[in-house]
N, C-alpha and C. Protein backbone atom coordinates (compact mmCIF):
# COMPACT_ATOMS: atom_id res chain seq x y z
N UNK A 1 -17.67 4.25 -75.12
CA UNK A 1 -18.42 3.82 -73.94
C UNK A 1 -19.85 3.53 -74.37
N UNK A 2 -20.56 2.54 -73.90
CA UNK A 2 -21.55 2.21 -74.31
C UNK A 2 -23.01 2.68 -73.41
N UNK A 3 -24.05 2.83 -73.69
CA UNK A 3 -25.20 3.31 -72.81
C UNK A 3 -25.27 2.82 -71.65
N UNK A 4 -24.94 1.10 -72.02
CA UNK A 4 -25.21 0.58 -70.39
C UNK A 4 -24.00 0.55 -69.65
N UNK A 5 -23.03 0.83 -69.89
CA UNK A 5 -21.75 1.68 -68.71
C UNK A 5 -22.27 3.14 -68.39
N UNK A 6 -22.67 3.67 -69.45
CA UNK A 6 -22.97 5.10 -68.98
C UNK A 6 -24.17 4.74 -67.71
N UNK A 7 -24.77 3.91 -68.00
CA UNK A 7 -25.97 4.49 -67.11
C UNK A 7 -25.80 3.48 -65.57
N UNK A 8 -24.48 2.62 -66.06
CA UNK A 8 -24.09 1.98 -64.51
C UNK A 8 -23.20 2.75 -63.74
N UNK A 9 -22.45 3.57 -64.28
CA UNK A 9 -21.87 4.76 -63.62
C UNK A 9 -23.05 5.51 -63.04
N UNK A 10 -24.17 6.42 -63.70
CA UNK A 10 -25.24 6.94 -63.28
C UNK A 10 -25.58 6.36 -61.77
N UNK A 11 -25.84 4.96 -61.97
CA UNK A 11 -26.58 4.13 -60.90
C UNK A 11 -25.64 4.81 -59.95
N UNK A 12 -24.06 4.01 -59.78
CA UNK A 12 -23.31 4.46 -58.47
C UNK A 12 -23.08 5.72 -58.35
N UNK A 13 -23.10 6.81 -58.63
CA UNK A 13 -23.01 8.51 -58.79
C UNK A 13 -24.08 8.62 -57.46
N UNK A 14 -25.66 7.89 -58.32
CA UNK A 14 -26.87 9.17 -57.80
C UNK A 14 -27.04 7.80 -55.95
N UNK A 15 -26.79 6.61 -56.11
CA UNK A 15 -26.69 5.72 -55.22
C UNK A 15 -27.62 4.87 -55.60
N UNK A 16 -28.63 5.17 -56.36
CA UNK A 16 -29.97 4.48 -56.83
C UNK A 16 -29.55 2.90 -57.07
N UNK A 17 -30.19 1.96 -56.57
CA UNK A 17 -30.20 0.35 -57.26
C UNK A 17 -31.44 0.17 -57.82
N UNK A 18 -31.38 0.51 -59.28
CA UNK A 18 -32.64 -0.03 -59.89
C UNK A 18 -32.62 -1.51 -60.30
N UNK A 19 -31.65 -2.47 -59.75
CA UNK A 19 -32.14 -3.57 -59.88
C UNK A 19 -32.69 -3.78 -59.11
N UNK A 20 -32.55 -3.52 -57.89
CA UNK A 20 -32.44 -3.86 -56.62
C UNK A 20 -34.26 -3.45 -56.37
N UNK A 21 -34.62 -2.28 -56.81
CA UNK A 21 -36.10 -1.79 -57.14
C UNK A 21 -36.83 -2.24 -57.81
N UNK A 22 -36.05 -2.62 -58.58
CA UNK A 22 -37.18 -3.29 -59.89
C UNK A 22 -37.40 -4.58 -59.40
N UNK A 23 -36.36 -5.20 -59.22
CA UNK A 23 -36.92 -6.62 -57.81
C UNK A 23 -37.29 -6.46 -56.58
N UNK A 24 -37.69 -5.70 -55.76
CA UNK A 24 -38.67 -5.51 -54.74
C UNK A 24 -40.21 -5.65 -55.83
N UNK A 25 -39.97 -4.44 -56.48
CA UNK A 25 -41.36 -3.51 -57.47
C UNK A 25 -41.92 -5.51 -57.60
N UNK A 26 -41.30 -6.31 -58.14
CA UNK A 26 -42.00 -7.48 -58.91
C UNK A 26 -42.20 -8.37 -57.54
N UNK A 27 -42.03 -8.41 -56.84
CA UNK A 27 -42.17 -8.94 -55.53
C UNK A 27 -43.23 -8.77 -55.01
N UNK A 28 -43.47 -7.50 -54.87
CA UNK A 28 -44.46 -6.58 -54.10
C UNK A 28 -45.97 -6.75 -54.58
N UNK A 29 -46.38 -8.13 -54.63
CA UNK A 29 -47.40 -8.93 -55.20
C UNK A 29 -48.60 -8.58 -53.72
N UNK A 30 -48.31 -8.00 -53.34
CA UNK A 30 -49.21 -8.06 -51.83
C UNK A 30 -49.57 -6.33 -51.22
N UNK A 31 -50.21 -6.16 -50.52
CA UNK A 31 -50.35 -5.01 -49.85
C UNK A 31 -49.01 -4.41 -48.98
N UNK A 32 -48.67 -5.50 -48.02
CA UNK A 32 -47.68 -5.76 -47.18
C UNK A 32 -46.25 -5.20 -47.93
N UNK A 33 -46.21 -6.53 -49.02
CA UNK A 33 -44.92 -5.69 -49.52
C UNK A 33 -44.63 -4.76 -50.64
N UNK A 34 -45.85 -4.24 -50.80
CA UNK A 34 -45.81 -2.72 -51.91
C UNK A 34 -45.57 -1.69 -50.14
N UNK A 35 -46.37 -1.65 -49.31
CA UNK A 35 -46.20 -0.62 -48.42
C UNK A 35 -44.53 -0.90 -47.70
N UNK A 36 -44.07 -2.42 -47.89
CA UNK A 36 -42.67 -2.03 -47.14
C UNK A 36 -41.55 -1.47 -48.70
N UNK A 37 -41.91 -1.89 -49.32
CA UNK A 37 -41.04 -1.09 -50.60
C UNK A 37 -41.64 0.22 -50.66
N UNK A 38 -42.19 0.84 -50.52
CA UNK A 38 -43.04 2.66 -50.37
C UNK A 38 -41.73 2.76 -49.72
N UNK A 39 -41.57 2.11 -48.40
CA UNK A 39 -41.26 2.31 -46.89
C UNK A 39 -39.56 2.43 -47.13
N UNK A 40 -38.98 1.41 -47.93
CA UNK A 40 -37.27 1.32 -48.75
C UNK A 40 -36.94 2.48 -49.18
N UNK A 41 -38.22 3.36 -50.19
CA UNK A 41 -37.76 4.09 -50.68
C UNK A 41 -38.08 5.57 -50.12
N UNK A 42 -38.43 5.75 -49.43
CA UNK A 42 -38.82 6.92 -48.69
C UNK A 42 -37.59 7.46 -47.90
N UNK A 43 -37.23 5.68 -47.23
CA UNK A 43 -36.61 5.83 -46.31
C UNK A 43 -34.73 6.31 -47.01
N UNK A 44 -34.75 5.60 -48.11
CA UNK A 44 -33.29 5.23 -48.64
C UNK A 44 -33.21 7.38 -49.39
N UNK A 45 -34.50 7.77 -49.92
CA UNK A 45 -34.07 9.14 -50.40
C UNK A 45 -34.18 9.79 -49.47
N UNK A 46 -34.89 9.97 -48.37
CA UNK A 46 -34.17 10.70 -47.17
C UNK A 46 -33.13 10.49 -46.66
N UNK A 47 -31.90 9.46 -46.60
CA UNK A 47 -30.58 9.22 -46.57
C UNK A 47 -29.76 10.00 -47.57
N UNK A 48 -30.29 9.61 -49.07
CA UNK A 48 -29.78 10.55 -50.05
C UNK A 48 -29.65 11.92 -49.90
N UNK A 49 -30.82 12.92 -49.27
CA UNK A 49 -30.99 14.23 -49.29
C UNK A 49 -30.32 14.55 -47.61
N UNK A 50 -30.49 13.76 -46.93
CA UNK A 50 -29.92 13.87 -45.75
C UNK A 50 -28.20 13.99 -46.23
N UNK A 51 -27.01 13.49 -46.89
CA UNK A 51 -26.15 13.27 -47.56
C UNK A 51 -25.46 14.02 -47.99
N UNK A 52 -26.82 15.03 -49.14
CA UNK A 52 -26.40 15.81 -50.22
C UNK A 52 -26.59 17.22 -49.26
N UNK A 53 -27.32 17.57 -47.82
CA UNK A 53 -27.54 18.53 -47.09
C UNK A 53 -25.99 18.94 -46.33
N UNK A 54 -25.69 17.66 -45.81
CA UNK A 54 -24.61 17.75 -45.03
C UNK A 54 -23.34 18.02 -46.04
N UNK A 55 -23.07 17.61 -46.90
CA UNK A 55 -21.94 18.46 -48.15
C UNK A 55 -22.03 19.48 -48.24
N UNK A 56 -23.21 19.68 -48.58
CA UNK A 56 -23.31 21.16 -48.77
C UNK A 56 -23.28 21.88 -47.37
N UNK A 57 -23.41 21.52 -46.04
CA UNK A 57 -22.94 22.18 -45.03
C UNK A 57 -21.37 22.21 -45.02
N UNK A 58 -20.69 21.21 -45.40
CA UNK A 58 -19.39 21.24 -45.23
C UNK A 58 -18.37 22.10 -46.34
N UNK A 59 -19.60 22.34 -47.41
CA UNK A 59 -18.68 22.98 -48.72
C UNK A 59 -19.07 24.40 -47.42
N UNK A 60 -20.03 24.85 -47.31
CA UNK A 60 -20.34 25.89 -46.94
C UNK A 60 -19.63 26.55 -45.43
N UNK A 61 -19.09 25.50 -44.70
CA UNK A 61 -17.96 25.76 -43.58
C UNK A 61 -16.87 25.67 -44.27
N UNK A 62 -16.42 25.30 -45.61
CA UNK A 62 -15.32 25.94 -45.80
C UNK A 62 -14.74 26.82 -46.21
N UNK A 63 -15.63 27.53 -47.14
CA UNK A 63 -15.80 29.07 -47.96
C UNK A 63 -15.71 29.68 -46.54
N UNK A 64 -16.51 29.43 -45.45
CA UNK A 64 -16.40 30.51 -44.20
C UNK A 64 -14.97 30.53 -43.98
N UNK A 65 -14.43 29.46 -43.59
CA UNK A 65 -12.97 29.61 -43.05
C UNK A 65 -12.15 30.31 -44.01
N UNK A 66 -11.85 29.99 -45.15
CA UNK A 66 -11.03 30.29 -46.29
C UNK A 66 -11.16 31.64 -46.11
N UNK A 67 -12.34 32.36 -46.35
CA UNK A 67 -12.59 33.84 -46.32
C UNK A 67 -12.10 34.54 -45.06
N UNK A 68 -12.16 33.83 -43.67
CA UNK A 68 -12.14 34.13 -42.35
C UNK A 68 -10.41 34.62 -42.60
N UNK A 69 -9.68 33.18 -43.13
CA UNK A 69 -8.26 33.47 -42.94
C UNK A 69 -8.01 34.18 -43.80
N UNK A 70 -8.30 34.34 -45.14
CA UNK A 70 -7.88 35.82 -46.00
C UNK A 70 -7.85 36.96 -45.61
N UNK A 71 -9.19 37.22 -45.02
CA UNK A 71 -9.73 38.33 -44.56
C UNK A 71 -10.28 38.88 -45.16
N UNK A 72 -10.93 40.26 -45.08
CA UNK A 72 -12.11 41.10 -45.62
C UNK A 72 -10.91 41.43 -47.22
N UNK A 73 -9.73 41.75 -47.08
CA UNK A 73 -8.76 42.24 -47.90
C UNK A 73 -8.29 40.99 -49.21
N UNK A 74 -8.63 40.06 -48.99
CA UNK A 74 -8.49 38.99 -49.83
C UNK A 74 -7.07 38.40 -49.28
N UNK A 75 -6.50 37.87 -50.33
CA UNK A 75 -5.22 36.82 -50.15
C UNK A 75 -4.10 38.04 -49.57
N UNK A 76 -3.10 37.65 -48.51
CA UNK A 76 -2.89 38.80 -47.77
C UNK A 76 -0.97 38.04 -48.16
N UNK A 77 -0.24 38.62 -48.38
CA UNK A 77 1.27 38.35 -48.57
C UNK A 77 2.38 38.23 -47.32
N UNK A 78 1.75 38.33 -46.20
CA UNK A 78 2.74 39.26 -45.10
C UNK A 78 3.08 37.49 -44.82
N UNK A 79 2.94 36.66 -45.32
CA UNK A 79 3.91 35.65 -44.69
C UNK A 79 5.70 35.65 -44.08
């Protein structure tokens, strides 16, 4: 596998488009559109962390249940 597969996997993993950034970034020749690219990316990693919060709420409602139906006694046989 070569670096630039490794690091295009990376891209879709973390969600990041650094092309997609790096062409705003060269765009952004103006006041206007450096503050609406600030504005892309503020906005796009609070989606990210908003994302990675809610997984982790859902990993964390399921350890509750799992444990709930075991019980305090662990894995229980009386099926």
């Amino acid at each position: 596998m070569s670096a630039c597969a490794g690091r295009a996997m990376d891209e879709q993993e973390t969600g990041y488009d650094y092309v997609r950034y790096k062409q705003l970034l060269a765009e952004a020749v103006d006041e206007a559109r450096r503050l609406k690219l600030i504005e892309i990316m503020i906005r796009e990693n609070a989606r990210d962390r908003l994302e990675a919060q809610r997984a982790a709420d859902r990993i964390a409602m399921t350890v509750m249940t799992v444990a709930r139906v075991l019980g305090p006694g662990g894995r229980s046989d009386h099926f």
